[in-house]
N, C-alpha and C. Protein backbone atom coordinates (compact mmCIF):
# COMPACT_ATOMS: atom_id res chain seq x y z
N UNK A 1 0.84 -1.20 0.00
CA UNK A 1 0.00 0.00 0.00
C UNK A 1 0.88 1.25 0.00
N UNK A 2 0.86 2.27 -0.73
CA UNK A 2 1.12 3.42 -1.15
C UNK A 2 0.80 4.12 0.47
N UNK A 3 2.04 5.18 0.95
CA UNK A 3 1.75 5.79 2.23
C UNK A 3 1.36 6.70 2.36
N UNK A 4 1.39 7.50 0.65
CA UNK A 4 1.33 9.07 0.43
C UNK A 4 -0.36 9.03 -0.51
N UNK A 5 -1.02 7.34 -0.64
CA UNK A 5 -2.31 7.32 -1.50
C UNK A 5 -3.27 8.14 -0.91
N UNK A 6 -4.11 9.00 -1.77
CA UNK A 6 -4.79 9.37 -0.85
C UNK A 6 -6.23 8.85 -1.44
N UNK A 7 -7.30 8.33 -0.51
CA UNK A 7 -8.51 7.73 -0.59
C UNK A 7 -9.59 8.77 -0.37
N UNK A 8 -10.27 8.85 -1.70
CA UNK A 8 -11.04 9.96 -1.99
C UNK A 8 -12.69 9.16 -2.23
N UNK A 9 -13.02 9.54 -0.96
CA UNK A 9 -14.90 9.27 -0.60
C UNK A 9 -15.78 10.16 -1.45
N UNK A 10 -16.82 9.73 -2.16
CA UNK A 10 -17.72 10.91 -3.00
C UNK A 10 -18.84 9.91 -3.10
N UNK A 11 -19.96 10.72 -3.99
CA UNK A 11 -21.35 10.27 -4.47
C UNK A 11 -21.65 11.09 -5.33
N UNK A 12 -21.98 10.26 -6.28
CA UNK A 12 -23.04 11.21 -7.74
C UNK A 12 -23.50 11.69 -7.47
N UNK A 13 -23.95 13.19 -7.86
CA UNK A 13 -24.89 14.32 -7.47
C UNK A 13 -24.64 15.09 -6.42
N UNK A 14 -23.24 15.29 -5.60
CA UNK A 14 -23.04 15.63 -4.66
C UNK A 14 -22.46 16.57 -5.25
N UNK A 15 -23.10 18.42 -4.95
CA UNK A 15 -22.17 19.50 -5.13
C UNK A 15 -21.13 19.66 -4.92
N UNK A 16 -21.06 18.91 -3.84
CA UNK A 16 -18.92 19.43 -3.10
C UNK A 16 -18.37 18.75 -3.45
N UNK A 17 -18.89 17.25 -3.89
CA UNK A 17 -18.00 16.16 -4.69
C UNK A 17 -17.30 16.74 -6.25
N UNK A 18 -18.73 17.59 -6.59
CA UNK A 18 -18.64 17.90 -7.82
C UNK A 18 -17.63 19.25 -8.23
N UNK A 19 -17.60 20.11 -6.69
CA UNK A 19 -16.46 21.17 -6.61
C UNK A 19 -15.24 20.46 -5.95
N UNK A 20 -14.80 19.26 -5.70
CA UNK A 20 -13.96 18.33 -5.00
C UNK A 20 -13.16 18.14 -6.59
N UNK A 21 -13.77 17.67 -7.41
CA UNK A 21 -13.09 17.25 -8.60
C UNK A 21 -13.03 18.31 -9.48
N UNK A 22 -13.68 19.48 -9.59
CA UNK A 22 -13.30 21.14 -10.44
C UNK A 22 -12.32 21.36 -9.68
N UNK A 23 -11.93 21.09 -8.37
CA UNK A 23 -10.66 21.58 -7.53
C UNK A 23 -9.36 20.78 -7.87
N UNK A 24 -9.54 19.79 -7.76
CA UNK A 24 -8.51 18.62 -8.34
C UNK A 24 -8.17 18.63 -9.40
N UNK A 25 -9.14 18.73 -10.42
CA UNK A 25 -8.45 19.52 -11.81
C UNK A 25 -7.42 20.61 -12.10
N UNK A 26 -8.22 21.69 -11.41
CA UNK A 26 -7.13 22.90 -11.57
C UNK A 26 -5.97 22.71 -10.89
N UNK A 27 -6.36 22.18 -9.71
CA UNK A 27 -5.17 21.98 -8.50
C UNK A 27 -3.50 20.89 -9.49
N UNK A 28 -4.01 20.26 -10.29
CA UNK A 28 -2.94 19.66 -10.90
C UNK A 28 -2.50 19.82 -12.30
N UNK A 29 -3.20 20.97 -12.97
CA UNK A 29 -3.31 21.69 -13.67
C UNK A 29 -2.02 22.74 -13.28
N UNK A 30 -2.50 23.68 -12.43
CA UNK A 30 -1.55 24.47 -11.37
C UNK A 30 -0.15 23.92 -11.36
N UNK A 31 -0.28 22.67 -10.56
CA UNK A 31 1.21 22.32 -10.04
C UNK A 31 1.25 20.94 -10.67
N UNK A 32 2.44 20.67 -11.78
CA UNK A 32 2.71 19.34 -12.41
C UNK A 32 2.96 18.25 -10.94
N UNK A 33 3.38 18.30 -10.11
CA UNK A 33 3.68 17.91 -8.63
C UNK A 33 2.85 16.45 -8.13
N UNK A 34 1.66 17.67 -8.40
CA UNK A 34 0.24 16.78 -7.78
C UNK A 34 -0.16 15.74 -9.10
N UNK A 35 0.40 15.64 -9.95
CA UNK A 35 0.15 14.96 -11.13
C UNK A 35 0.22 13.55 -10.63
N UNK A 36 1.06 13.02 -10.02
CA UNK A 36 1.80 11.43 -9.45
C UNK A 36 1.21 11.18 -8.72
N UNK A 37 0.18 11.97 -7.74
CA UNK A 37 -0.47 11.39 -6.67
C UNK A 37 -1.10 10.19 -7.00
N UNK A 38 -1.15 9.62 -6.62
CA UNK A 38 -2.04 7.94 -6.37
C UNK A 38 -3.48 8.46 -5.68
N UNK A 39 -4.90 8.66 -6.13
CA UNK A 39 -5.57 8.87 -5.76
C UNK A 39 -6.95 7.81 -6.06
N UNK A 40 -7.28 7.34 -4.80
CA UNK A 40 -8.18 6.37 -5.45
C UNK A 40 -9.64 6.53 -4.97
N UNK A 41 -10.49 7.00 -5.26
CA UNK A 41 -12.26 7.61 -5.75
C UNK A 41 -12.74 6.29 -5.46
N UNK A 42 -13.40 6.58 -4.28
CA UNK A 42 -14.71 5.55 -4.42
C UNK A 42 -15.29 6.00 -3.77
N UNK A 43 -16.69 6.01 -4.63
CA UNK A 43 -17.96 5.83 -4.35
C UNK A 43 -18.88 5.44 -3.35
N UNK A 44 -19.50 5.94 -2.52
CA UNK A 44 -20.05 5.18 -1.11
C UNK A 44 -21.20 4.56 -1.70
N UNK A 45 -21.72 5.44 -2.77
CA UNK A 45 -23.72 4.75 -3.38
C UNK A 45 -23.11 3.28 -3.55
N UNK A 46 -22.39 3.27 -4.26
CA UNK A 46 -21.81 1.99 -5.14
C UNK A 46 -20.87 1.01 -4.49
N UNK A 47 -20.64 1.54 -3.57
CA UNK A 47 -19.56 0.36 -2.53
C UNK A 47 -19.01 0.71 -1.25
N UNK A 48 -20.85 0.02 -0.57
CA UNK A 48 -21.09 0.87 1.00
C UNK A 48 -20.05 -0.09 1.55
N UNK A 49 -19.42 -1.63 1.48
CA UNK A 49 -18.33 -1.99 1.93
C UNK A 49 -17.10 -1.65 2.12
N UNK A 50 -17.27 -0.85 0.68
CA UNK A 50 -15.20 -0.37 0.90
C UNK A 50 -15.47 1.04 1.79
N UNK A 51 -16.56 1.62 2.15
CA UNK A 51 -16.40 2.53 2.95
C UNK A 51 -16.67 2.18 4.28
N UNK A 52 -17.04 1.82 4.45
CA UNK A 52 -17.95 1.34 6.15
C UNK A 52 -16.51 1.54 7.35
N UNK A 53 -15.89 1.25 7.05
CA UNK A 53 -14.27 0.85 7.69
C UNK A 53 -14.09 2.78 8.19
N UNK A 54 -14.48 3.81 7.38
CA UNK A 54 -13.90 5.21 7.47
C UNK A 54 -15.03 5.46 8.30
N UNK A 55 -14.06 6.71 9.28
CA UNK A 55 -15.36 7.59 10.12
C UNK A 55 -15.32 8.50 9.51
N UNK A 56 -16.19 9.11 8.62
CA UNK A 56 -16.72 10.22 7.89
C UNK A 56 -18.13 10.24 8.43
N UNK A 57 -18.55 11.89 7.77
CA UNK A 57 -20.27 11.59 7.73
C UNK A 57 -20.56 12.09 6.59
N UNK A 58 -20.07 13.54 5.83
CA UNK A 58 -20.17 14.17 5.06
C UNK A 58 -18.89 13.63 3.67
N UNK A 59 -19.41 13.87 2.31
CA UNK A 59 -18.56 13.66 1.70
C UNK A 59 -18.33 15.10 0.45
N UNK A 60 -17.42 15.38 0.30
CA UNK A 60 -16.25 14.59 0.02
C UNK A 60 -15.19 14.44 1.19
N UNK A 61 -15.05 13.34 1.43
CA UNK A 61 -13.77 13.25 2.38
C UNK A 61 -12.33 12.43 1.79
N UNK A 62 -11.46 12.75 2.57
CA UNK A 62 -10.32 12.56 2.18
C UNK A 62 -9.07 11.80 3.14
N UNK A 63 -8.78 10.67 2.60
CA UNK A 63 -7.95 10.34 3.56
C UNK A 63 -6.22 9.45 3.33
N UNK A 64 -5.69 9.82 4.22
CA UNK A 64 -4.04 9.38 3.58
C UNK A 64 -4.26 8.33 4.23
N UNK A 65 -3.68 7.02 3.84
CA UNK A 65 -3.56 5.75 5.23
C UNK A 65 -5.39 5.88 5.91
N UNK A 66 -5.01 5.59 7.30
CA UNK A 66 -6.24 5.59 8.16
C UNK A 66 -6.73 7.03 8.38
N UNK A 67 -5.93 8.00 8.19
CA UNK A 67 -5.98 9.96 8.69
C UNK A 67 -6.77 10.45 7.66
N UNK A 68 -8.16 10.78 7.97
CA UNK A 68 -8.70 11.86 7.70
C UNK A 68 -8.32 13.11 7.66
N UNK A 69 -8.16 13.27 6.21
CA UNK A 69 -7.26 14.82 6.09
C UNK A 69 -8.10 15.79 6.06
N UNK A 70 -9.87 15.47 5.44
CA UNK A 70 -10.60 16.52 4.89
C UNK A 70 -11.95 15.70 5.01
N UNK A 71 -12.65 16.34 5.56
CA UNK A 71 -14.02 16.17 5.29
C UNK A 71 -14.57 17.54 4.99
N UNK A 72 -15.77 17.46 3.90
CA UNK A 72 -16.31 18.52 3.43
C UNK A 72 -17.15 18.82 4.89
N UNK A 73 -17.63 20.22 4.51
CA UNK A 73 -18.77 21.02 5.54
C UNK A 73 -19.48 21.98 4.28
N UNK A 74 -20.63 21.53 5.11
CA UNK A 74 -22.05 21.98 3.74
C UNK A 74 -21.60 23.25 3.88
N UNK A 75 -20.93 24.61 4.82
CA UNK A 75 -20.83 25.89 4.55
C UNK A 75 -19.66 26.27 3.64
N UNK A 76 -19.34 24.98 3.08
CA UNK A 76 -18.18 25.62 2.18
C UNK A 76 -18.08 25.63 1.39
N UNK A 77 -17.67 26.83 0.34
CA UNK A 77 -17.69 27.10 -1.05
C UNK A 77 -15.96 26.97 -2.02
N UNK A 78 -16.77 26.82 -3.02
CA UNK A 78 -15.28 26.34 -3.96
C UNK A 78 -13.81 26.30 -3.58
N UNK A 79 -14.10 27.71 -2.88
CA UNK A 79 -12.80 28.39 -2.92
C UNK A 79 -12.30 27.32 -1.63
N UNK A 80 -12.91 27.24 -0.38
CA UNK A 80 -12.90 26.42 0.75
C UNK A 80 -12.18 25.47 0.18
N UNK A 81 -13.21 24.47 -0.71
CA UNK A 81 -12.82 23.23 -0.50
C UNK A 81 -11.41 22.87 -1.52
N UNK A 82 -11.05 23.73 -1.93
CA UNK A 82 -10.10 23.80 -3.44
C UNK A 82 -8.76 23.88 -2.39
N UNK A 83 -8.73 24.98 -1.54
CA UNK A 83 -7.94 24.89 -0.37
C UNK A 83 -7.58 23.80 0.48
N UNK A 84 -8.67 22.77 1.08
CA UNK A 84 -8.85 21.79 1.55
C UNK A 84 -7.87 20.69 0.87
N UNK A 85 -8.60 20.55 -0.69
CA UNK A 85 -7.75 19.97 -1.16
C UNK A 85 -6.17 20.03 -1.44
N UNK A 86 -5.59 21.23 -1.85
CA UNK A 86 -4.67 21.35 -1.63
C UNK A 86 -3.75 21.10 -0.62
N UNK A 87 -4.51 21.37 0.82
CA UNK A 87 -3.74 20.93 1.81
C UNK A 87 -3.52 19.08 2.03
N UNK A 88 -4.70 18.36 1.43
CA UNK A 88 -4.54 17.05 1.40
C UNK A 88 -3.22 16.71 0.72
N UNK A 89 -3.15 17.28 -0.78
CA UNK A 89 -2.38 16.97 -1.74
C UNK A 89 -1.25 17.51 -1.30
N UNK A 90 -0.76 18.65 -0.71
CA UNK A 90 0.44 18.75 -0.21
C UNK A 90 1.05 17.76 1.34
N UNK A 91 -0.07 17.36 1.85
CA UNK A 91 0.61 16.20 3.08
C UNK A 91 1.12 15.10 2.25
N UNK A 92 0.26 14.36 1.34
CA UNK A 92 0.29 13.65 0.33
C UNK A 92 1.71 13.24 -0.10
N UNK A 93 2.11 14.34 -0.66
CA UNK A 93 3.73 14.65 -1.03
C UNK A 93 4.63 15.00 0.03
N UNK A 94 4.40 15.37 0.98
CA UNK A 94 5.68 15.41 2.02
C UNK A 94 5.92 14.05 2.62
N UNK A 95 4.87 13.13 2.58
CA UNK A 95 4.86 11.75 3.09
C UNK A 95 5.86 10.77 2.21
């Protein structure tokens, strides 16, 4: 297992999921860096098993190893969570 993977929780139709991945775009767009990350998306609608194991409540959440780096909060807008992400993606790489 990858130490620096980071495990990315979402659901179809989810706004912040949907500003989670407009953020991740630009964000590696931005910096060639974040390009190598190992990032692996799954789905909770579609595979309530591979999640059950994480304490989240809200998604999009984010996690390196077992560490919750990011969980979304319904008061946050693009700019928030684009930040958020970034800070995932830079632990990501110092690991």
């Amino acid at each position: 297992m990858n130490s620096n993977k980071i495990t990315y929780l979402y659901m179809f139709g989810c706004p912040y999921c949907k500003n989670a991945d407009r953020a991740i775009e630009e964000l590696i767009k931005e910096n060639q860096e974040y390009k190598g990350l190992e990032i692996e998306r799954i789905n909770e609608t579609l595979h309530p098993l591979k999640v059950r194991n994480y304490d989240y409540y809200y998604v999009p959440s984010m996690f390196i190893g077992d560490s919750k780096i990011y969980e979304a909060d319904p008061s946050q807008n693009f700019d928030d969570i684009k930040a958020s992400v970034k800070r995932v993606f830079d632990l990501a790489i110092q690991q």
